[in-house]
Every structure is written in C-alpha cells, then in structure tokens.
Protein backbone atom coordinates (compact mmCIF):
# COMPACT_ATOMS: atom_id res chain seq x y z
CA UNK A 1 15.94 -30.99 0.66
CA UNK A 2 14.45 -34.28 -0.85
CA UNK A 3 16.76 -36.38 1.38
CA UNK A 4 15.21 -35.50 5.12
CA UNK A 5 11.70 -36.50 3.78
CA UNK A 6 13.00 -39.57 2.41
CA UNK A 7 14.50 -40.72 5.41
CA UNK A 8 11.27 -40.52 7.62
CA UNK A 9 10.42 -43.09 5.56
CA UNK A 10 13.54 -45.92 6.07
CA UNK A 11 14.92 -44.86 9.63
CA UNK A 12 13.89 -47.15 12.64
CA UNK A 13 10.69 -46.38 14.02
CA UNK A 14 12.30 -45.27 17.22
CA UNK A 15 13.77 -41.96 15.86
CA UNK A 16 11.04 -40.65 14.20
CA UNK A 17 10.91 -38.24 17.43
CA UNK A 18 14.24 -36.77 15.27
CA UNK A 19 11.90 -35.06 12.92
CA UNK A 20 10.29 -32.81 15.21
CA UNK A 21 13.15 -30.61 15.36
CA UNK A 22 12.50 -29.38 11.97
CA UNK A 23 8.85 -28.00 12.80
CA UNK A 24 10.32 -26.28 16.43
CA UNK A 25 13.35 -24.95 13.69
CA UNK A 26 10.25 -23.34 11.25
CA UNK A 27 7.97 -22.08 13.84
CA UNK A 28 11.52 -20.20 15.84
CA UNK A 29 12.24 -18.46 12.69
CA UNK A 30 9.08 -18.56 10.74
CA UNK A 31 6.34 -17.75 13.45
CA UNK A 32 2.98 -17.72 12.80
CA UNK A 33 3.29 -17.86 9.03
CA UNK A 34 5.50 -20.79 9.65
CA UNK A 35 2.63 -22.27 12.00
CA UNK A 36 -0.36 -21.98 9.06
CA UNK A 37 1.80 -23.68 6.65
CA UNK A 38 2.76 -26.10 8.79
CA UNK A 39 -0.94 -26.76 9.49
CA UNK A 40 -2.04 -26.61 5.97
CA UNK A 41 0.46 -29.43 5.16
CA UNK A 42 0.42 -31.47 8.08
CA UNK A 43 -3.66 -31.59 8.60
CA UNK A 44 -4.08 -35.21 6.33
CA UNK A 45 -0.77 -37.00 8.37
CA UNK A 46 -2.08 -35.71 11.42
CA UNK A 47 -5.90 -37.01 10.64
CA UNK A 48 -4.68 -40.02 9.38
CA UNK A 49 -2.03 -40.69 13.05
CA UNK A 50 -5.68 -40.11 15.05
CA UNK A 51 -7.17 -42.46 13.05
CA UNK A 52 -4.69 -45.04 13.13
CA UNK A 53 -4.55 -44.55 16.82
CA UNK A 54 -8.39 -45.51 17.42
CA UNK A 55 -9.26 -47.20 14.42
CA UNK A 56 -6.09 -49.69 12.97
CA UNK A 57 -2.81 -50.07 15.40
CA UNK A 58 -0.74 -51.64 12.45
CA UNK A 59 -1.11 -47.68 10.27
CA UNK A 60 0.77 -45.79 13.00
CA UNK A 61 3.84 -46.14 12.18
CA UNK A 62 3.41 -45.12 8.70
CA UNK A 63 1.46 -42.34 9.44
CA UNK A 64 4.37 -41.32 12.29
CA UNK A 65 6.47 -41.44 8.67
CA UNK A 66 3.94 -39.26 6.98
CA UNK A 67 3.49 -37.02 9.30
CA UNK A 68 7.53 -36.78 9.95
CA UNK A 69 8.31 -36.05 6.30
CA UNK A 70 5.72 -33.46 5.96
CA UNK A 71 7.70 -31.83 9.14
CA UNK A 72 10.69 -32.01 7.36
CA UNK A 73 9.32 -31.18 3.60
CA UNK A 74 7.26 -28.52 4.99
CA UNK A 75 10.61 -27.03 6.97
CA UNK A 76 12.34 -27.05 3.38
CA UNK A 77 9.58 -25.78 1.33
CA UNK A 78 9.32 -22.61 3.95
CA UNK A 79 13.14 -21.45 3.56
CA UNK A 80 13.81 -22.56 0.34
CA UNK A 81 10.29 -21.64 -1.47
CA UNK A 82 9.73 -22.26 -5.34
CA UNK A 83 13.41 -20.14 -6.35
CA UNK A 84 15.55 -22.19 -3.95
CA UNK A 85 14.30 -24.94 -5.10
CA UNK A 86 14.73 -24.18 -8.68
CA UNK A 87 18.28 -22.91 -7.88
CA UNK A 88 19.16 -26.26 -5.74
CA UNK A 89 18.13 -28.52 -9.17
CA UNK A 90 19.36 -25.90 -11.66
CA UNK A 91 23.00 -26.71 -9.64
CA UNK A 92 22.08 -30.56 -9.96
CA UNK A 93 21.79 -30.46 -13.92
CA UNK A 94 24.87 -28.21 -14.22
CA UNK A 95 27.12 -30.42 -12.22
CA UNK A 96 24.92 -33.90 -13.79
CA UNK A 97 24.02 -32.35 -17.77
CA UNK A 98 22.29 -35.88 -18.07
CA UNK A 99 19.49 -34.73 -15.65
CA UNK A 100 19.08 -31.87 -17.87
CA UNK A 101 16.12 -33.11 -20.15
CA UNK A 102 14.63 -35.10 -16.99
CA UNK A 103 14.60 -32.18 -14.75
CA UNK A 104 14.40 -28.94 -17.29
CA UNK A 105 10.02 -29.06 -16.86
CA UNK A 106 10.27 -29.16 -13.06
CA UNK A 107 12.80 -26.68 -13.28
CA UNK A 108 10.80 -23.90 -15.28
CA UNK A 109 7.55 -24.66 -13.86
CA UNK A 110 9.33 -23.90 -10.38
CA UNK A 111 10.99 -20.55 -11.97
CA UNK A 112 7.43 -19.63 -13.24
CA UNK A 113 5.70 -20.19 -10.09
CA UNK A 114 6.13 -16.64 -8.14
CA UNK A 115 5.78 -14.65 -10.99
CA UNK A 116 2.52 -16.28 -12.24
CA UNK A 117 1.39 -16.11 -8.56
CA UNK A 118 1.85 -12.73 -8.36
CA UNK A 119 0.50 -11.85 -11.78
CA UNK A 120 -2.62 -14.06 -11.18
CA UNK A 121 -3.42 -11.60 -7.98
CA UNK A 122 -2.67 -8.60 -10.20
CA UNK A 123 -4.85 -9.79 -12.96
CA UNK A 124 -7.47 -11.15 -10.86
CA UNK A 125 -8.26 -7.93 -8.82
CA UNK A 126 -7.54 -5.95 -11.91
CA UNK A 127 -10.54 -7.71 -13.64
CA UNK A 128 -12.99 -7.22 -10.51
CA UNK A 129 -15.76 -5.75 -12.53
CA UNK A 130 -15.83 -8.31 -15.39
CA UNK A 131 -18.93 -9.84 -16.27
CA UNK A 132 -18.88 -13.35 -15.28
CA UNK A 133 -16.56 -16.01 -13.29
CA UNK A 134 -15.87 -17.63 -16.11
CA UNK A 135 -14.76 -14.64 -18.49
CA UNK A 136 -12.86 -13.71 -15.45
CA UNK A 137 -10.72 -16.73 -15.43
CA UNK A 138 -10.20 -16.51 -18.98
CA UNK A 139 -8.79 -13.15 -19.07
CA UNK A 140 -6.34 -14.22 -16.09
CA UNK A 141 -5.12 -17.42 -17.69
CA UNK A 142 -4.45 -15.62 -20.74
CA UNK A 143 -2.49 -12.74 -18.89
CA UNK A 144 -0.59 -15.00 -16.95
CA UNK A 145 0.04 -17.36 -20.23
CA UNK A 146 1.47 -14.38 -22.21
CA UNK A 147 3.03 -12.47 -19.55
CA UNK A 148 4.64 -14.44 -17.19
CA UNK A 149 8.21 -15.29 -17.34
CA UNK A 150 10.86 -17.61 -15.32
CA UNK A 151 12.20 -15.57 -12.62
CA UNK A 152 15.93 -16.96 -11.76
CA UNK A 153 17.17 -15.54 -8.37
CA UNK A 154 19.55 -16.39 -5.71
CA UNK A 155 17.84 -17.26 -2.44
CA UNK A 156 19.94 -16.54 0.72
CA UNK A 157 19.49 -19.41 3.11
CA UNK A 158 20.27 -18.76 7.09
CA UNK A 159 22.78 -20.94 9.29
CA UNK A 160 20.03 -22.89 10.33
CA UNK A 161 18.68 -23.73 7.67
CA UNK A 162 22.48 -24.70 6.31
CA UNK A 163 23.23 -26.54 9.14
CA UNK A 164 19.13 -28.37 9.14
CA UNK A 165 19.75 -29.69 5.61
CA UNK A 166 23.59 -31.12 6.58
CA UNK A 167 21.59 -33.17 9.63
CA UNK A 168 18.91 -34.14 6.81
CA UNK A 169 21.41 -35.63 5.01
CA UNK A 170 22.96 -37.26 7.67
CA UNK A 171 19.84 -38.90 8.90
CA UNK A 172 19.50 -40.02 5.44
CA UNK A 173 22.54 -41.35 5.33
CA UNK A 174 22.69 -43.20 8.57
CA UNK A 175 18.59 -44.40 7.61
CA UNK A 176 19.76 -46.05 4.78
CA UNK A 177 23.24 -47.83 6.28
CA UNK A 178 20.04 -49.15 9.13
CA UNK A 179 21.75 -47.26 12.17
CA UNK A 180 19.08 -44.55 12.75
C-alpha cells in the first residue's frame, strides 16, 4: 500500500514506465469513477512534468516520481478506500503492539472517515433551510461531532488488486537492493 509509492521514489529512472500499470489496472476495473480520481490526484504531478519539460530539464525526473507514486497511491486509495486502510494498519499494530500508540490517531480518524462523510451529507441537506452559512456549518459539525462513530469493516479486495500490491512490494524491494 505505502510500499509502491515509496518505490517511485528510489527505483532507477528507467522503470518509472513500471508504474503505469497501476493507473491501466484502476481505470479496467474502476472506469470512469476510477478516471476522475485519478485526475483529481494526478492534476499537480502532471502540471508540474509540463512544466519541467519547458521550463527546468533537471525537475523531470522527480516529477516522473511524483507523478508515478500518485499512479500507484491513487490505485491503492481506490480499492482499499478509508476501511481497508484502517483494517491493513489495525493488522500492523496487532502483529507490532509497539505501533499501537503511534498509529491508534491515524487509525480512528480513518475508521471515522465514511461515517462522518456520510453524516455530513445527511446533515447538510437536512439543514437546507437554515438561516445562514455559518449556522449551517455549526449545526453539521456538531451532528457529526456527537454522532459519528468508527465504523470497523472488512473490505474484500479482488485478485488484482492482491496480486498489484505483491508486485508493489516487489518493486520496492528490488528499488531499494538498486536493481529496478
């Protein structure tokens, strides 16, 4: 998950071309919604590769890493989502209890994320007719604050996405022994 991302930034300059298969993996099984999050997150690497290219040579290459971890990142962050994520580090602190005070913040904040999301929308169109923006917002925050709990649930991840993170790890792997 953390790994592929990581790597774009230590392999060789020549494989960075590696990194596009995560992007061709998301938009196959994502589609379109794949495509505008993949947009969303790749728009600064992107802008910042076409200005490299016209502007300063010596920035393309880390802008080619840039742009290659957001592939990969953005790949991960579209099958795994806030609850994978939270279940991949809840299974780091249970097999490494050290982690457990490091980690624990990240951890609930990523367990609170889809139900505050989806309690935000529900307060937020519930409280249409309120007076002002501002009184609006306060009613939400306080709904959400009071309301919202961690959400813990098992995320089912496909084959691909399986067999994705095992080559992540291997390009990490061989990035940091200096052979890819």
């Amino acid at each position: 998950m953390a790994g592929t991302p990581a790597s774009a930034f230590i392999c060789l300059p020549g494989n960075l071309f590696l990194f596009t298969v995560f992007p061709v993996a998301g938009v196959i099984t994502g589609g379109a919604a794949y495509l505008k999050r993949l947009a969303a997150l790749c728009t600064p690497p992107a802008a910042s590769l076409v200005w490299a290219l016209f502007a300063s040579p010596e920035a393309v290459t880390p802008s080619l890493r840039w742009l290659a971890a957001a592939f990969s990142g953005s790949y991960f962050a579209w099958v795994l989502g806030s609850g994978g994520t939270a279940m991949v580090i809840d299974g780091i602190v249970r097999r490494a209890p050290a982690l457990r005070r490091t980690l624990e913040p990240l951890l609930v904040t990523l367990q609170l994320a889809g139900p505050s999301a989806a309690l935000t929308r529900l307060a937020w169109s519930e409280t249409r007719n309120e007076g002002s923006l501002a009184r609006r917002m306060a009613i939400v925050a306080e709904r959400v604050l009071r309301e919202a709990r961690p959400e813990v649930r098992q995320v089912s991840v496909s084959m691909t996405g399986t067999v994705l993170a095992g080559l992540g790890w291997v390009m990490l792997s061989l990035s940091t022994a200096g052979i890819l």
